[in-house]
N, C-alpha and C. Protein backbone atom coordinates (compact mmCIF):
# COMPACT_ATOMS: atom_id res chain seq x y z
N UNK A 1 0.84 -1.17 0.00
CA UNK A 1 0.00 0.00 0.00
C UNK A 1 0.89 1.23 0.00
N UNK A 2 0.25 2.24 -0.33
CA UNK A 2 1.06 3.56 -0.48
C UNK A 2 -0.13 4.79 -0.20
N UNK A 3 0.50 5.47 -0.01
CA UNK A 3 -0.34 6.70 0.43
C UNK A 3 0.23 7.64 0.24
N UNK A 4 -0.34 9.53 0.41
CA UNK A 4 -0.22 10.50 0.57
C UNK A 4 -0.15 11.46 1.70
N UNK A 5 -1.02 10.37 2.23
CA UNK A 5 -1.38 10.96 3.59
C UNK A 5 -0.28 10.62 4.88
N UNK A 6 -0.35 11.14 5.98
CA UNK A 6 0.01 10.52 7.39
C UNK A 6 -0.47 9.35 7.45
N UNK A 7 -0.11 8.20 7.72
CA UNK A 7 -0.53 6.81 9.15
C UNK A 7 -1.36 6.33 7.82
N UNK A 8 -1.53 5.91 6.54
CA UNK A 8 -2.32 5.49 5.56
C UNK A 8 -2.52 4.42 6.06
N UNK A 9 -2.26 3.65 7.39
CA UNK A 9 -2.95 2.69 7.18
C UNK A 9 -4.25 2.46 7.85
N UNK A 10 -4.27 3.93 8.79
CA UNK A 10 -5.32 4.27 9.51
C UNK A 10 -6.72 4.54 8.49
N UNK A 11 -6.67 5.06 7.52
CA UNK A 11 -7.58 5.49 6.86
C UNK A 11 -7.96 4.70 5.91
N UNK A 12 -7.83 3.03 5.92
CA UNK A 12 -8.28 1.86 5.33
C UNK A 12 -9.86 2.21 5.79
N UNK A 13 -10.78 1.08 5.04
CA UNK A 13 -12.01 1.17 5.22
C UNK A 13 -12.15 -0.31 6.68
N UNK A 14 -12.97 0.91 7.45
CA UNK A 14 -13.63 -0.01 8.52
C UNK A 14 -13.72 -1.46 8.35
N UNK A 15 -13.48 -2.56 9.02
CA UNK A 15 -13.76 -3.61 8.86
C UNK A 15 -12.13 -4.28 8.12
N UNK A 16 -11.16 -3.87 7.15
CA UNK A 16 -10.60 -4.08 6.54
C UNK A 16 -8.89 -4.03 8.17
N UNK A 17 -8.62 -5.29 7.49
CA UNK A 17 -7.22 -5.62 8.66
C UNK A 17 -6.24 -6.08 7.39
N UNK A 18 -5.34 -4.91 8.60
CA UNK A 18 -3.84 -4.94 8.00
C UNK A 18 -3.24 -5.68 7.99
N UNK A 19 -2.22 -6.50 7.92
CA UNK A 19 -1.01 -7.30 8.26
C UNK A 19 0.13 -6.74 8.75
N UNK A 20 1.58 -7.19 9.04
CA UNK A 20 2.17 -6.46 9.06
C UNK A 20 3.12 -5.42 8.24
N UNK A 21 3.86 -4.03 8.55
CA UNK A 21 4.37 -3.18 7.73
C UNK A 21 5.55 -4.26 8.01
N UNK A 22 6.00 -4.82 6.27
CA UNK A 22 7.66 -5.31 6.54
C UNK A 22 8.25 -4.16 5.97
N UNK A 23 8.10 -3.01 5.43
CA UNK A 23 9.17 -2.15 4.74
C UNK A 23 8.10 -0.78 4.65
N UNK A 24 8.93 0.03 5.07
CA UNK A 24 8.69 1.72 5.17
C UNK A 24 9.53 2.51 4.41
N UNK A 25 8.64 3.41 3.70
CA UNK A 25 10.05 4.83 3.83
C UNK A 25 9.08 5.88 2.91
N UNK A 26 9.85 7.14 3.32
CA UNK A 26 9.11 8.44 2.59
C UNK A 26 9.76 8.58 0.94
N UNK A 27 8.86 9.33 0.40
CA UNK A 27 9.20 10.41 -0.79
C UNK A 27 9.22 11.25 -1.05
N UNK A 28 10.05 12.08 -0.84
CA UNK A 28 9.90 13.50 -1.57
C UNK A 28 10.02 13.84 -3.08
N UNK A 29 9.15 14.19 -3.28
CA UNK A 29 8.70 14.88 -4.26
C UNK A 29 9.60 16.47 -4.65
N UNK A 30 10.72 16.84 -5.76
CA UNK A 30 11.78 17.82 -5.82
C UNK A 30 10.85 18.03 -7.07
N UNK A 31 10.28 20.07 -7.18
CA UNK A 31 10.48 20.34 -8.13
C UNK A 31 11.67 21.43 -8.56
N UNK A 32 12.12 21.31 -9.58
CA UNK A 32 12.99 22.45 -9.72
C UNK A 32 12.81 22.42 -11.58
N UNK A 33 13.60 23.98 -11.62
CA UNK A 33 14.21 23.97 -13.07
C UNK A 33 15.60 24.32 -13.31
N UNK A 34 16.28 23.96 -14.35
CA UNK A 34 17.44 24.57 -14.18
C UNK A 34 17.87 25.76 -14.50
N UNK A 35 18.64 26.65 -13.69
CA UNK A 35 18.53 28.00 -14.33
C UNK A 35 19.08 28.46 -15.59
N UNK A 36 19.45 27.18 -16.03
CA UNK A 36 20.24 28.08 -17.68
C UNK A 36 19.92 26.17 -18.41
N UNK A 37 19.26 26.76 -19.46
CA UNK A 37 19.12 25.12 -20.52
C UNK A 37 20.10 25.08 -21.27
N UNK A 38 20.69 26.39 -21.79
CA UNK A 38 22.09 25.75 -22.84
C UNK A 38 23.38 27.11 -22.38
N UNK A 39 24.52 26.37 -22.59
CA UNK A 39 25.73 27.43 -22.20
C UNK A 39 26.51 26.92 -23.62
N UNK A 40 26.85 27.95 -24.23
CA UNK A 40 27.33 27.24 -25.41
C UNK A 40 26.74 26.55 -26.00
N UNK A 41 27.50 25.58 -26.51
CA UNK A 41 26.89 24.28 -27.32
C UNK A 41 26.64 22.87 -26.23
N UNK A 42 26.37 23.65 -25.10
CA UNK A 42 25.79 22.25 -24.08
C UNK A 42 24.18 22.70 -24.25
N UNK A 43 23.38 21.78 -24.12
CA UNK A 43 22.10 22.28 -24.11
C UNK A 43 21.14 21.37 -22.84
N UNK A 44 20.40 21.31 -22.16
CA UNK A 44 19.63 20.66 -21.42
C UNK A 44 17.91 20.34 -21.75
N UNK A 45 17.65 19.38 -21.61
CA UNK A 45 16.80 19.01 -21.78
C UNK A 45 15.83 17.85 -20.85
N UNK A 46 14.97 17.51 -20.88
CA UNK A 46 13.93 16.34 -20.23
C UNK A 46 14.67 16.77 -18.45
N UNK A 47 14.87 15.42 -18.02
CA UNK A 47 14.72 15.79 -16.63
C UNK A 47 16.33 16.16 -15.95
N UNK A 48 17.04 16.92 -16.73
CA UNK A 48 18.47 17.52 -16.77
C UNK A 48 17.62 19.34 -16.41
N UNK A 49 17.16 19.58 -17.41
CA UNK A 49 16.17 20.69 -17.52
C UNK A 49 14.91 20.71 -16.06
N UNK A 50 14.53 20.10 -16.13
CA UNK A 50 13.15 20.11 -15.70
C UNK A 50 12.84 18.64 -14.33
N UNK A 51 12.35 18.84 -13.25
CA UNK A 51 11.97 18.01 -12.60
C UNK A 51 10.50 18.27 -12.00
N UNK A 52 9.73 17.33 -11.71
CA UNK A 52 8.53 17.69 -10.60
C UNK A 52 7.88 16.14 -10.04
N UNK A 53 6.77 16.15 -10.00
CA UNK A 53 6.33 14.91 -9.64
C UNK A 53 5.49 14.47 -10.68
N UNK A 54 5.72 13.21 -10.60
CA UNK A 54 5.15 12.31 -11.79
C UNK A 54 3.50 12.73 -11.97
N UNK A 55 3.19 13.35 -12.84
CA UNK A 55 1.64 13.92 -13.04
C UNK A 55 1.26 13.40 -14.44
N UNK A 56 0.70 12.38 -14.83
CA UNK A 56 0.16 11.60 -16.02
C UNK A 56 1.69 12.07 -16.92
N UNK A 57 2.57 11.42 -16.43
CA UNK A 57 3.65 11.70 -17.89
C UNK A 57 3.96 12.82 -17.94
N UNK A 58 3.49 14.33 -17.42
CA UNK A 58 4.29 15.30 -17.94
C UNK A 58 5.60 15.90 -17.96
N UNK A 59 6.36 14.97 -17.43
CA UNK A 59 7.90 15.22 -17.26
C UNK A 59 8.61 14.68 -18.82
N UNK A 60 7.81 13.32 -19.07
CA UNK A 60 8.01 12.77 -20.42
C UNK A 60 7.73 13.52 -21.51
N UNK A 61 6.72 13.81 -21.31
CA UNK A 61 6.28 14.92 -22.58
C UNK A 61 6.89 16.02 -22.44
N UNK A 62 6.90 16.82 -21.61
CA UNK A 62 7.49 17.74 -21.95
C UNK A 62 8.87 17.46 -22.36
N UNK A 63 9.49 16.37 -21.76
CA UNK A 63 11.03 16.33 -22.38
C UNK A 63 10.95 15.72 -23.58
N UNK A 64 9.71 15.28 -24.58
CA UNK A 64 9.78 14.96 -25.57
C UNK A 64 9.38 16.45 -26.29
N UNK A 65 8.85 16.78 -25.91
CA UNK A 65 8.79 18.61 -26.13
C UNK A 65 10.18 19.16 -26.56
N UNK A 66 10.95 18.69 -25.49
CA UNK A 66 12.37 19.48 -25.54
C UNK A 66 13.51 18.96 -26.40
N UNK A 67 12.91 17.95 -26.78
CA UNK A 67 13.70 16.96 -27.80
C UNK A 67 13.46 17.57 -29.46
N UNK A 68 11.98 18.03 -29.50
CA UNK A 68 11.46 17.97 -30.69
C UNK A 68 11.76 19.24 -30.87
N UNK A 69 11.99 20.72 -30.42
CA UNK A 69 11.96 21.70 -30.07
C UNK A 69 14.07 21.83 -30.60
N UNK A 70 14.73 21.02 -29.62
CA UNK A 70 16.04 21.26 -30.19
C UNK A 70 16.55 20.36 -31.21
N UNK A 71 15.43 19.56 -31.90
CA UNK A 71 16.12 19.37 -33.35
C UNK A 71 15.75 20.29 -34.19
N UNK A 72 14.81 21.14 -34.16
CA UNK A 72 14.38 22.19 -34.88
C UNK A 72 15.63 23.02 -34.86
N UNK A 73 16.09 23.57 -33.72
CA UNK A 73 17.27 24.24 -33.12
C UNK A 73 18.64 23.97 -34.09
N UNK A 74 18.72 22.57 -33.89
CA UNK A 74 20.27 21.83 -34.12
C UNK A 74 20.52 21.61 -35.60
N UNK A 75 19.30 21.60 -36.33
CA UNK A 75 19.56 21.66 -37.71
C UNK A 75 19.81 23.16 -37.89
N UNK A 76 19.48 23.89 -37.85
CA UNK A 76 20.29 25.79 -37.90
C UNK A 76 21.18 25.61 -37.14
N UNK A 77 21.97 25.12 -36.06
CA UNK A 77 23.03 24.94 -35.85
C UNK A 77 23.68 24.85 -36.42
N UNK A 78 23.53 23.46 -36.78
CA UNK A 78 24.90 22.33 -37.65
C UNK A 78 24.42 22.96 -38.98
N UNK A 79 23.60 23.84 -39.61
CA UNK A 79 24.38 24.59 -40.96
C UNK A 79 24.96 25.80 -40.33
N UNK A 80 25.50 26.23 -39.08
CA UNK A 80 26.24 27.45 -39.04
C UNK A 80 25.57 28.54 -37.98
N UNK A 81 24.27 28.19 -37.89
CA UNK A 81 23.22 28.77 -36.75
C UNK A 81 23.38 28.67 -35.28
N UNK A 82 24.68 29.42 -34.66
CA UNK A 82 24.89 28.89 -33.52
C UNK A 82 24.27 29.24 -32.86
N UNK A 83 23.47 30.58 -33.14
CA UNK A 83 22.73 31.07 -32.20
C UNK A 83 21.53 30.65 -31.19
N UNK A 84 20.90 29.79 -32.22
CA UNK A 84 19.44 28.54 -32.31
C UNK A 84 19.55 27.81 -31.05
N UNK A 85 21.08 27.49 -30.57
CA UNK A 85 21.32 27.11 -29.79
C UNK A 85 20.60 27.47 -28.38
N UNK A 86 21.25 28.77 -28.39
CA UNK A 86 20.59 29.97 -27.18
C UNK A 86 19.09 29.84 -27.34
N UNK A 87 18.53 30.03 -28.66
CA UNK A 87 17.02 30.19 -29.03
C UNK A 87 16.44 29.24 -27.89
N UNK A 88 17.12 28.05 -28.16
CA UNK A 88 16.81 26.55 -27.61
C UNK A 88 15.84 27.44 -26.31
N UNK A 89 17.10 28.01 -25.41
CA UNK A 89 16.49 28.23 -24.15
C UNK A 89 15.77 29.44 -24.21
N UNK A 90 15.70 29.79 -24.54
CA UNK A 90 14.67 31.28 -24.79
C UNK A 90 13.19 30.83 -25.23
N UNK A 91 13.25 29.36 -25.85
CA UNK A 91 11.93 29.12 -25.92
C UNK A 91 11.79 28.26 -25.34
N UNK A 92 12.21 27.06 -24.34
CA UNK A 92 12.00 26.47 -23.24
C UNK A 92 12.16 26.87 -21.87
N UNK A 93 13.10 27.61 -21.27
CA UNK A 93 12.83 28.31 -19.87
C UNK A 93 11.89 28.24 -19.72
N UNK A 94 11.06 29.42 -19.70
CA UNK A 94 9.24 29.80 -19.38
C UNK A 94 8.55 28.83 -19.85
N UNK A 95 8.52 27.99 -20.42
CA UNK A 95 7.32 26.69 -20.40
C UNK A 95 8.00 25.74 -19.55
N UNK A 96 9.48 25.57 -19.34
CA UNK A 96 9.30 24.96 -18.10
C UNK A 96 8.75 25.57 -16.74
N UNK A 97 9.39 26.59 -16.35
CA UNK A 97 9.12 27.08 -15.07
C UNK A 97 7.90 27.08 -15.21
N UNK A 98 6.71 27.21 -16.40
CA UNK A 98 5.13 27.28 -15.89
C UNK A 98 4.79 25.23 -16.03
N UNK A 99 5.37 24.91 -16.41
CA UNK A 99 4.16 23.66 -16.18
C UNK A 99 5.05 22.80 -14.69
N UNK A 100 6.22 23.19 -14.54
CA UNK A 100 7.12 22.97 -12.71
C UNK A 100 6.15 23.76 -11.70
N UNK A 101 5.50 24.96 -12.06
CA UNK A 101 4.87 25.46 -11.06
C UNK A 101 3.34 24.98 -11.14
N UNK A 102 2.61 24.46 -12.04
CA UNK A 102 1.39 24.06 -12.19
C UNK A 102 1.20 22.31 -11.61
N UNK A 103 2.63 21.81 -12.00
CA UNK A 103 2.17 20.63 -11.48
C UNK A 103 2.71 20.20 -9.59
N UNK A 104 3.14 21.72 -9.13
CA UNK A 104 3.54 21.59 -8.00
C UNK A 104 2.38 22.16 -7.16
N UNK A 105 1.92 23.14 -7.70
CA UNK A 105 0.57 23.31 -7.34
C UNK A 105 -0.61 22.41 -7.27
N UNK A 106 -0.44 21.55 -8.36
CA UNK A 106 -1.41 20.07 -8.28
C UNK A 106 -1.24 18.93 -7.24
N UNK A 107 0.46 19.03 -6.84
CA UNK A 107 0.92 18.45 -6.13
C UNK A 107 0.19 18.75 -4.80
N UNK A 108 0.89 19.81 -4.15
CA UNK A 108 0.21 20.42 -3.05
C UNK A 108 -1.44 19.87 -3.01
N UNK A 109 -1.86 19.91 -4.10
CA UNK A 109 -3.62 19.82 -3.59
C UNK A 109 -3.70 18.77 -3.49
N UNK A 110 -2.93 18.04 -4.09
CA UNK A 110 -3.38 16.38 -4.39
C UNK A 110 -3.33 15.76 -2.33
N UNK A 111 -2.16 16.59 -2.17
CA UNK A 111 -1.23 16.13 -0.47
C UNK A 111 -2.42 17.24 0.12
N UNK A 112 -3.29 17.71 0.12
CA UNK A 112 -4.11 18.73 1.24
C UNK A 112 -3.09 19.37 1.94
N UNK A 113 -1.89 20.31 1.22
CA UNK A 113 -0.93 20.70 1.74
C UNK A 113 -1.17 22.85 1.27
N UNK A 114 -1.29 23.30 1.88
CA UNK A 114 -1.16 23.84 3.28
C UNK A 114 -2.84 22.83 3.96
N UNK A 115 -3.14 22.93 4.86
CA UNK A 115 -4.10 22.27 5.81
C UNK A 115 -5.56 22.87 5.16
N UNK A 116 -5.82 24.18 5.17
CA UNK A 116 -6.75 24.95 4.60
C UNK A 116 -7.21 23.55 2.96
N UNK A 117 -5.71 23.84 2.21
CA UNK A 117 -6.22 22.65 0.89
C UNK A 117 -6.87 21.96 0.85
N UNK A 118 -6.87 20.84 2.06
CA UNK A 118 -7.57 19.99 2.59
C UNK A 118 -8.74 19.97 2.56
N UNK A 119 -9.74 21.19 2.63
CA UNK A 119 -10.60 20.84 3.02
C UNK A 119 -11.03 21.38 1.18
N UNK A 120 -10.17 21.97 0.58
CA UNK A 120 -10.96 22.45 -1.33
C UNK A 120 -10.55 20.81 -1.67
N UNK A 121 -9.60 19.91 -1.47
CA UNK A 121 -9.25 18.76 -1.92
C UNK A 121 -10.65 17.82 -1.93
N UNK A 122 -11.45 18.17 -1.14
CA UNK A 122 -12.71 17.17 -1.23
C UNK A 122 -13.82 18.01 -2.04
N UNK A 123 -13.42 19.37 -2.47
CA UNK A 123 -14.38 19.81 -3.39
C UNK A 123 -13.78 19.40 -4.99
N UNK A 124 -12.80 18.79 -5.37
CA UNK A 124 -12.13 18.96 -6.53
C UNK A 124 -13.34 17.79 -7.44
N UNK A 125 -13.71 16.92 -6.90
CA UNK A 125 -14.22 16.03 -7.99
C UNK A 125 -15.15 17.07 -8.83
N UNK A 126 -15.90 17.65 -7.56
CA UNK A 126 -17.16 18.82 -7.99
C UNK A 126 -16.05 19.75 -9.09
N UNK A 127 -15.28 20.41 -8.39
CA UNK A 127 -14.84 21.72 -9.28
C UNK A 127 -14.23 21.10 -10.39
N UNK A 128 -13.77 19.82 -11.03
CA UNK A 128 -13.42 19.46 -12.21
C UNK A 128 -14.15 19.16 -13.32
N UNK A 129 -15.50 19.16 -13.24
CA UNK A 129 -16.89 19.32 -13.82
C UNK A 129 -17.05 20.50 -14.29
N UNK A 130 -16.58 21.82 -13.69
CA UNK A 130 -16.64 23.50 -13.98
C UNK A 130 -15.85 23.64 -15.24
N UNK A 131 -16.38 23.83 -16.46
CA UNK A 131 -16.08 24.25 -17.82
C UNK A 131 -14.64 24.89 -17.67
N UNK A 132 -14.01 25.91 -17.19
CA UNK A 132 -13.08 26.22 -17.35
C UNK A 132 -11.66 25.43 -16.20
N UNK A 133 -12.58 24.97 -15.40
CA UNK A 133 -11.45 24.56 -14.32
C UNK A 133 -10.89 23.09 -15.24
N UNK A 134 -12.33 21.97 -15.58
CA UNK A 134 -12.09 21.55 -16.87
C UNK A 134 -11.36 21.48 -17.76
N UNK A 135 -11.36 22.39 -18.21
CA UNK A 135 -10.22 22.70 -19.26
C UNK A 135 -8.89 22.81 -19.30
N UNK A 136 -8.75 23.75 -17.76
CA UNK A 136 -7.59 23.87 -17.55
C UNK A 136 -6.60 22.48 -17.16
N UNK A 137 -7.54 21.90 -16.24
CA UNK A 137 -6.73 20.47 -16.09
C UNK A 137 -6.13 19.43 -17.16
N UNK A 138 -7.53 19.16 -18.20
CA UNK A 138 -7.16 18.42 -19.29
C UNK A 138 -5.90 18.62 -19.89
N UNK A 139 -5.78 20.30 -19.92
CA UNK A 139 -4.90 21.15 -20.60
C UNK A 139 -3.28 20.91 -20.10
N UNK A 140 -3.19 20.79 -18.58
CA UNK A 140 -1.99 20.63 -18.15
C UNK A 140 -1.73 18.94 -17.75
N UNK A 141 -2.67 18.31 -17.70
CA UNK A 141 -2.45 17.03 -18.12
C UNK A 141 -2.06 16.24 -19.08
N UNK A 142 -2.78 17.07 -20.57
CA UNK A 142 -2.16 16.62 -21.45
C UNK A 142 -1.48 17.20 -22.43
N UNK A 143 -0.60 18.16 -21.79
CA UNK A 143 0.23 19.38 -22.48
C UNK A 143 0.39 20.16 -23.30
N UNK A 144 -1.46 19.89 -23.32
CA UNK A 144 -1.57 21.39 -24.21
C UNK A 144 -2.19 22.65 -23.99
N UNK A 145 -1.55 22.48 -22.81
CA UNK A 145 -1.82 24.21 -21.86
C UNK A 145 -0.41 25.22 -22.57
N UNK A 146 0.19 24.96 -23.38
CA UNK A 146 1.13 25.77 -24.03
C UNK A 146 1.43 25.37 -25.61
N UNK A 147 1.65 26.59 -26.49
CA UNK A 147 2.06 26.07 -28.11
C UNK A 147 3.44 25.65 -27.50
N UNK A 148 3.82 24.59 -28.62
CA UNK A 148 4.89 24.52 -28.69
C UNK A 148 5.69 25.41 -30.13
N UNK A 149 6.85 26.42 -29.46
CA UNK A 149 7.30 26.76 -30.75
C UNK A 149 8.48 26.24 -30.58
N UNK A 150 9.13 26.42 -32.10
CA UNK A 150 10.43 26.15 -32.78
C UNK A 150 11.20 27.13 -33.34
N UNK A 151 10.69 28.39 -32.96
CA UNK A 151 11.19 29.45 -33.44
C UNK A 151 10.76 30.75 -32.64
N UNK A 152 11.93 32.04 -32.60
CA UNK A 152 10.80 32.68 -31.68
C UNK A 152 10.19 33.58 -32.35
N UNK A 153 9.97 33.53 -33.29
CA UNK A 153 8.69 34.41 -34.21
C UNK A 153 7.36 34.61 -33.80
């Protein structure tokens, strides 16, 4: 069993018996970004770039994002385009730092973390039914809460 909560094994359903715990331990959950995606001709990408907590794949996608994004890049490179390089991060920074802060925010609600959360965490089934709240989730679930560009035009 696994949980989110404190003492998860307290909050089994009535009637239901445990056995014993043979193995324990916590997780923390690290989001970060890195503050620079390319120095030169080093460039960063997937979870070098970008970390958070596992939220339907979006660490994958987006680093398939960041894959698809610097071959666009690397072909103007490798004809002479060194600049594309830099581009790289000028158009990944800010879509990382927003979907690191959206899915840490999801995080938090998911954990009823600050305490107050807790108690909107049992309104979420309701508020995910609301047309725009709706949307927004689908949206950062399935990563298309942002265009992806290849250029910064």
């Amino acid at each position: 069993m696994f949980g989110n909560l404190p003492e998860p094994l307290t909050r089994l359903p009535r009637g239901t018996k445990a056995g014993a715990v043979h193995w324990q331990s916590t997780f923390h959950v690290s989001d970060r970004v890195a503050s620079r995606e390319s120095v030169g001709r080093v460039v960063l990408a997937g979870d070098a770039a970008h970390i958070h907590a596992p939220v339907a794949a979006r660490g994958m996608n987006l680093g398939i994002e960041d894959a698809f994004v610097f071959a666009h890049c690397a072909v103007d490179a490798l004809q002479g385009d060194l600049k594309r390089l830099s581009d790289y991060e000028l158009m990944r920074h800010e879509v990382h730092a927003r979907v690191v802060a959206r899915v840490d925010r999801l995080t938090r609600l998911a954990r009823g973390q600050p305490a107050i959360v807790g108690l909107l965490r049992r309104l979420m089934p309701a508020v995910t039914t609301f047309g725009p709240t709706h949307r927004a989730m689908v949206g950062l679930v399935t990563g298309l809460d942002h265009p992806i560009k290849v250029d910064l035009s």
